[in-house]
Protein backbone atom coordinates (compact mmCIF):
# COMPACT_ATOMS: atom_id res chain seq x y z
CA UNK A 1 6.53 -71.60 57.15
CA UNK A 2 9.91 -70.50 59.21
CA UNK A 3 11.78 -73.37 56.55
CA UNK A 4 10.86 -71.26 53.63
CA UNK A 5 13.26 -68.41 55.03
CA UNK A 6 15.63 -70.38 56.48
CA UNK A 7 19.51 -69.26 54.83
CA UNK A 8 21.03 -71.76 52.90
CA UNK A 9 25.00 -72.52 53.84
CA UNK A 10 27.45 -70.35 51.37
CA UNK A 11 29.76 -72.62 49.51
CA UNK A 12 33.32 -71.46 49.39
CA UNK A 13 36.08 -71.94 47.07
CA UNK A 14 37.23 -74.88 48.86
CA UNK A 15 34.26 -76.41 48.81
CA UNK A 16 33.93 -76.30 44.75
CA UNK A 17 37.67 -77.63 44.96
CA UNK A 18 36.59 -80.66 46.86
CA UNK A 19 33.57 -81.22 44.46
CA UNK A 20 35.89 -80.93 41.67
CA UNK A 21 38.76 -83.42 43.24
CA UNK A 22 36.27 -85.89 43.74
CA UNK A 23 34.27 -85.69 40.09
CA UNK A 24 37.96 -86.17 38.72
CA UNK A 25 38.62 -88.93 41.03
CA UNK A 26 34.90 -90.75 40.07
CA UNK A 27 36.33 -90.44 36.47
CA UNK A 28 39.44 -91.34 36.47
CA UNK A 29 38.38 -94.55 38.48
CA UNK A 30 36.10 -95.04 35.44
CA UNK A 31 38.56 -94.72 32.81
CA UNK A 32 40.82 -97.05 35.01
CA UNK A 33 37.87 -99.77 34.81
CA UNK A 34 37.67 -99.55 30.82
CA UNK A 35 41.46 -99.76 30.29
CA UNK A 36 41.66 -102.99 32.44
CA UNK A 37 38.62 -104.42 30.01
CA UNK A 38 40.32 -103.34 26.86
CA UNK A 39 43.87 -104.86 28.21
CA UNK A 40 41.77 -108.15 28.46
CA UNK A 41 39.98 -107.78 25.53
CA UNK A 42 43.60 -107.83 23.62
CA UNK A 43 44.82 -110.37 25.71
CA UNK A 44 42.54 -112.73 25.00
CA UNK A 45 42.71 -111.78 21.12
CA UNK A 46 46.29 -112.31 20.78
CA UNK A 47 45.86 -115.62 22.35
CA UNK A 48 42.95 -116.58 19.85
CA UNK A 49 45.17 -115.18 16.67
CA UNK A 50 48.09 -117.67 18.29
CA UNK A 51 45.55 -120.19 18.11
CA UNK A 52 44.47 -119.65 14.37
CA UNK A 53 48.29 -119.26 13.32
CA UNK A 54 48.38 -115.55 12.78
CA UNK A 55 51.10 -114.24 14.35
CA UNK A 56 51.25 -110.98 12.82
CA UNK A 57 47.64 -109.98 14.17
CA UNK A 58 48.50 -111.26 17.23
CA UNK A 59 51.59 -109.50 17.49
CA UNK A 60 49.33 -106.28 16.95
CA UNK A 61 46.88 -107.43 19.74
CA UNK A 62 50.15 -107.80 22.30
CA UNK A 63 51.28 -104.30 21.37
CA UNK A 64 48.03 -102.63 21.40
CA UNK A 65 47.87 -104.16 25.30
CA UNK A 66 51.33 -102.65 26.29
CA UNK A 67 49.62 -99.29 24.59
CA UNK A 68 47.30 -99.77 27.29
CA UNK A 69 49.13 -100.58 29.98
CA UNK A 70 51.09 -97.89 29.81
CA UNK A 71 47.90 -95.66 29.42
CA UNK A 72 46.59 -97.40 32.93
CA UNK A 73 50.00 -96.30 34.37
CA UNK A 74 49.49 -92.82 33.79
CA UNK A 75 46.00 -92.73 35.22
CA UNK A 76 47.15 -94.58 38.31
CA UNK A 77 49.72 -92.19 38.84
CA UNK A 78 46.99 -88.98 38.32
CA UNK A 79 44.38 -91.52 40.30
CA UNK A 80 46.85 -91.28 43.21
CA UNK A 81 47.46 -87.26 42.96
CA UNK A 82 43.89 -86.46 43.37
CA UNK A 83 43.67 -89.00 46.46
CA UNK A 84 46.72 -87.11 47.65
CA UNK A 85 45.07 -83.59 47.00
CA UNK A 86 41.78 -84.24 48.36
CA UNK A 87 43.44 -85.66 51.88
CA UNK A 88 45.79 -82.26 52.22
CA UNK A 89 42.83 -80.24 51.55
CA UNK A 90 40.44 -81.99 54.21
CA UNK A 91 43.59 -82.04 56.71
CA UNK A 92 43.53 -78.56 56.15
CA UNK A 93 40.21 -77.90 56.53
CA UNK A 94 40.64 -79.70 60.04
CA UNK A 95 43.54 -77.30 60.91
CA UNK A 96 42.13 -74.49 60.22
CA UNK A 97 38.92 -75.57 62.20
CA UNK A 98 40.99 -76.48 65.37
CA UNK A 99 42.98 -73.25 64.73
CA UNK A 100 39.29 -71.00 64.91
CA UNK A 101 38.36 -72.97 67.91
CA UNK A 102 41.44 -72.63 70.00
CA UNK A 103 41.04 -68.40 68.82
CA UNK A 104 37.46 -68.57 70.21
CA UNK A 105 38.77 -69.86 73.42
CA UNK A 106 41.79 -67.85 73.74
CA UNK A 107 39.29 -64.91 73.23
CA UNK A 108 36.76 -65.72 75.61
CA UNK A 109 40.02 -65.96 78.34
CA UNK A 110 40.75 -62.64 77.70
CA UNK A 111 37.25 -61.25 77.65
CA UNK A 112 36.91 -63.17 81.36
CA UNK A 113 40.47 -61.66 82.22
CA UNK A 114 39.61 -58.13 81.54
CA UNK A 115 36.74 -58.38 83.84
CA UNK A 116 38.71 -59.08 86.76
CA UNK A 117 41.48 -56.97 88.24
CA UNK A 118 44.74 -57.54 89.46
CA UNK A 119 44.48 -54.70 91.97
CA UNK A 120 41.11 -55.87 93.35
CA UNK A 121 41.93 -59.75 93.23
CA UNK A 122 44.94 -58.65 95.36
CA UNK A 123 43.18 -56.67 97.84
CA UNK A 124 40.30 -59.38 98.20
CA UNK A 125 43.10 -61.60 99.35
CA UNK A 126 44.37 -59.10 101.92
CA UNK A 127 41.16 -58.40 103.61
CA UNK A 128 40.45 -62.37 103.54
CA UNK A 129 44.06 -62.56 105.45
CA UNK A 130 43.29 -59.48 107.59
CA UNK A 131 39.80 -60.73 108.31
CA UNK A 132 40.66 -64.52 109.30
CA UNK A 133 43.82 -63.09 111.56
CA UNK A 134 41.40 -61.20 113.64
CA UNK A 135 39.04 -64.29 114.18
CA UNK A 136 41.82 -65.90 115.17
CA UNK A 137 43.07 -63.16 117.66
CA UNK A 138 39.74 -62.84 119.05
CA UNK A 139 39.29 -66.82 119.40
CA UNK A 140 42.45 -66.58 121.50
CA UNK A 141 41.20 -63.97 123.52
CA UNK A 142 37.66 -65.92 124.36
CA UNK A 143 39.45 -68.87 124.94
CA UNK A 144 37.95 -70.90 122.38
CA UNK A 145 41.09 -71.71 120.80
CA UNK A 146 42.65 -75.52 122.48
CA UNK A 147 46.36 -76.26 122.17
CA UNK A 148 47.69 -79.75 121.14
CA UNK A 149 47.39 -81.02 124.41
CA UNK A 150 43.82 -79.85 124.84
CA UNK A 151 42.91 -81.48 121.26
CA UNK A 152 44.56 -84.83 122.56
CA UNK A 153 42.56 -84.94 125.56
CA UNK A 154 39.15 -84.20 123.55
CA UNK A 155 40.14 -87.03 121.28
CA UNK A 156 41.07 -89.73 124.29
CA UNK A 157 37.60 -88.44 126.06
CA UNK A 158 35.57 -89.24 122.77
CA UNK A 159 37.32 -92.96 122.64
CA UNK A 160 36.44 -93.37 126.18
CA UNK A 161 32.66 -92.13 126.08
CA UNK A 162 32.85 -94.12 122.42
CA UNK A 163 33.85 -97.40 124.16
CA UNK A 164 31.52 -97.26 127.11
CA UNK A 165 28.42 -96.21 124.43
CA UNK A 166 29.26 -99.79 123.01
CA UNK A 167 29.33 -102.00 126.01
CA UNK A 168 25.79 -100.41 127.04
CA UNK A 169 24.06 -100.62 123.71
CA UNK A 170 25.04 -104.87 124.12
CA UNK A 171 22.52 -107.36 124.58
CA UNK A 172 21.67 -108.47 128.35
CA UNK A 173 22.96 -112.43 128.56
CA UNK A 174 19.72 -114.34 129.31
CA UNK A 175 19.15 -116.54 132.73
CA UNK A 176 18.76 -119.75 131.54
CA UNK A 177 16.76 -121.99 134.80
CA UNK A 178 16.83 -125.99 134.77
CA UNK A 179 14.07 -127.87 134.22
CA UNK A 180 14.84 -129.81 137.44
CA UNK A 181 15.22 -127.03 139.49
CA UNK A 182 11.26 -125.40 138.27
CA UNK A 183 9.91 -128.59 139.56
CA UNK A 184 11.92 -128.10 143.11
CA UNK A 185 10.18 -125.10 143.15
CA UNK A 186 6.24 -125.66 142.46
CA UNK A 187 4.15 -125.78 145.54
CA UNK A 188 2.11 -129.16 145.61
CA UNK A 189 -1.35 -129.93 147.91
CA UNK A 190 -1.14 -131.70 150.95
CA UNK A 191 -2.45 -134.73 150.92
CA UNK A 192 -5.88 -135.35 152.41
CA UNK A 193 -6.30 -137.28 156.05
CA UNK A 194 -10.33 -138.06 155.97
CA UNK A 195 -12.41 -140.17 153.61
CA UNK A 196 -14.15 -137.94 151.44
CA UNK A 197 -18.06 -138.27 152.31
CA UNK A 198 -19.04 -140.25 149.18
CA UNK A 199 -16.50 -142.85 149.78
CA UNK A 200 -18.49 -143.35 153.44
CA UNK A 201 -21.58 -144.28 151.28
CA UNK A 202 -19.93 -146.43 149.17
CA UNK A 203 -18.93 -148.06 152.40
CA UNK A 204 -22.36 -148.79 153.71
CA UNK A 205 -23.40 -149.79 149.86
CA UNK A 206 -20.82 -152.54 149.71
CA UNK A 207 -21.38 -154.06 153.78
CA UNK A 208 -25.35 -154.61 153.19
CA UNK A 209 -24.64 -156.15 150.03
CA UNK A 210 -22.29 -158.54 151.52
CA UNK A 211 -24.97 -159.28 154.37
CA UNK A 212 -27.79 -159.89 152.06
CA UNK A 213 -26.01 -162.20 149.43
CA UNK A 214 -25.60 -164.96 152.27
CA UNK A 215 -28.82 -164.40 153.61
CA UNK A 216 -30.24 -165.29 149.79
CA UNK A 217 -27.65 -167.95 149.44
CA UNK A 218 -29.73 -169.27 152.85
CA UNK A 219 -32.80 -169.38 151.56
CA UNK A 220 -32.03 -171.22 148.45
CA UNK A 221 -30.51 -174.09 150.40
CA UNK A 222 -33.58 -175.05 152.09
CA UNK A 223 -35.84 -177.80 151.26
CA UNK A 224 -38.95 -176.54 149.36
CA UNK A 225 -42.03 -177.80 151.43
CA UNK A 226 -43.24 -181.57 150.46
């Protein structure tokens, strides 16, 4: 519904001048297009009345093409005035638009420039002075303020403190131990001095067999009874 209202551009004089140029130029580029057929259209009669031995007719047909050609001059020449008149008057269009915009700007400077005072800018500047040379005096007074030499010495201090920061934040260089020298040190068990208790048995076990294998033996080697 807001479309219906909505206010349509005004067209100026220079607009209708444009719209005019360029309806000109559209016809004239037509009338350009029907010369150049006609000047071929007699061309290529004269050559077919050379053919068929008329020279007279074609004689006409040669003349009637210069007619033309001179005609296509003319509307070249207007062709290229209108070309010529329509470029001035959208260079000066252009003008004239950079001319409004650079107004608008210059404008809007002076609008911001007559909101600010010379007399006030001047004294904001002198209290800012006034205001940072009495820091400064009190600074000195407190003791806050370091000469060149003091500065120095901060800055070696920091370089120093920097330097020591970065050996201490370095990894610790690991002990590497020999593989030899962890077998030097494990603690072995002593060898044992007595015969363990089932060894004994096995003892005894093994001298009655040897006993009772001869006694068997001694018994086979005698005669059976008759």
């Amino acid at each position: 519904m807001g479309n219906i209202f909505v206010k349509k551009p005004k067209v100026t004089e220079v607009d209708k001048a444009i719209l005019s140029l360029k309806t000109q130029r559209r016809k004239l580029a037509d009338y350009q297009r029907k010369l150049d057929a006609v000047i071929e259209a007699e061309k290529q009669a004269a050559r077919d009345l050379l053919r068929e031995k008329k020279k007279d007719r074609a004689l006409l047909a040669l003349k009637k093409k210069k007619v033309q050609e001179e005609l296509l001059k003319q509307v070249d020449a207007w062709l290229i005035n209108v070309e010529q008149q329509l470029a001035d008057i959208e260079l000066a269009s252009k003008q004239k638009a950079v001319f409004e915009s650079l107004k608008a700007g210059n404008d809007a400077m002076k609008a911001i420039q007559s909101e600010i005072n010379l007399e006030d800018v001047q004294k904001l500047m002198d209290d800012t002075a006034e205001a940072k040379a009495y820091q400064d005096e009190i600074n000195a007074i407190l003791g806050e303020k370091l000469s060149s030499e003091d500065e120095e010495e901060v800055l070696a201090e920091y370089e120093t403190l920097e330097s020591q920061v970065t050996l201490q934040d370095l990894p610790e260089v690991p002990s590497t131990v020999l593989a030899s020298e962890e077998h030097e040190d494990l603690e072995l068990p002593d060898v044992p001095t007595k015969v363990p208790a089932a060894s004994a048995s096995v003892t005894d076990d093994a001298e009655g067999a040897s006993i009772a294998v001869p006694a068997r033996k001694k018994v086979m080697e005698e005669p059976l009874p008759a």
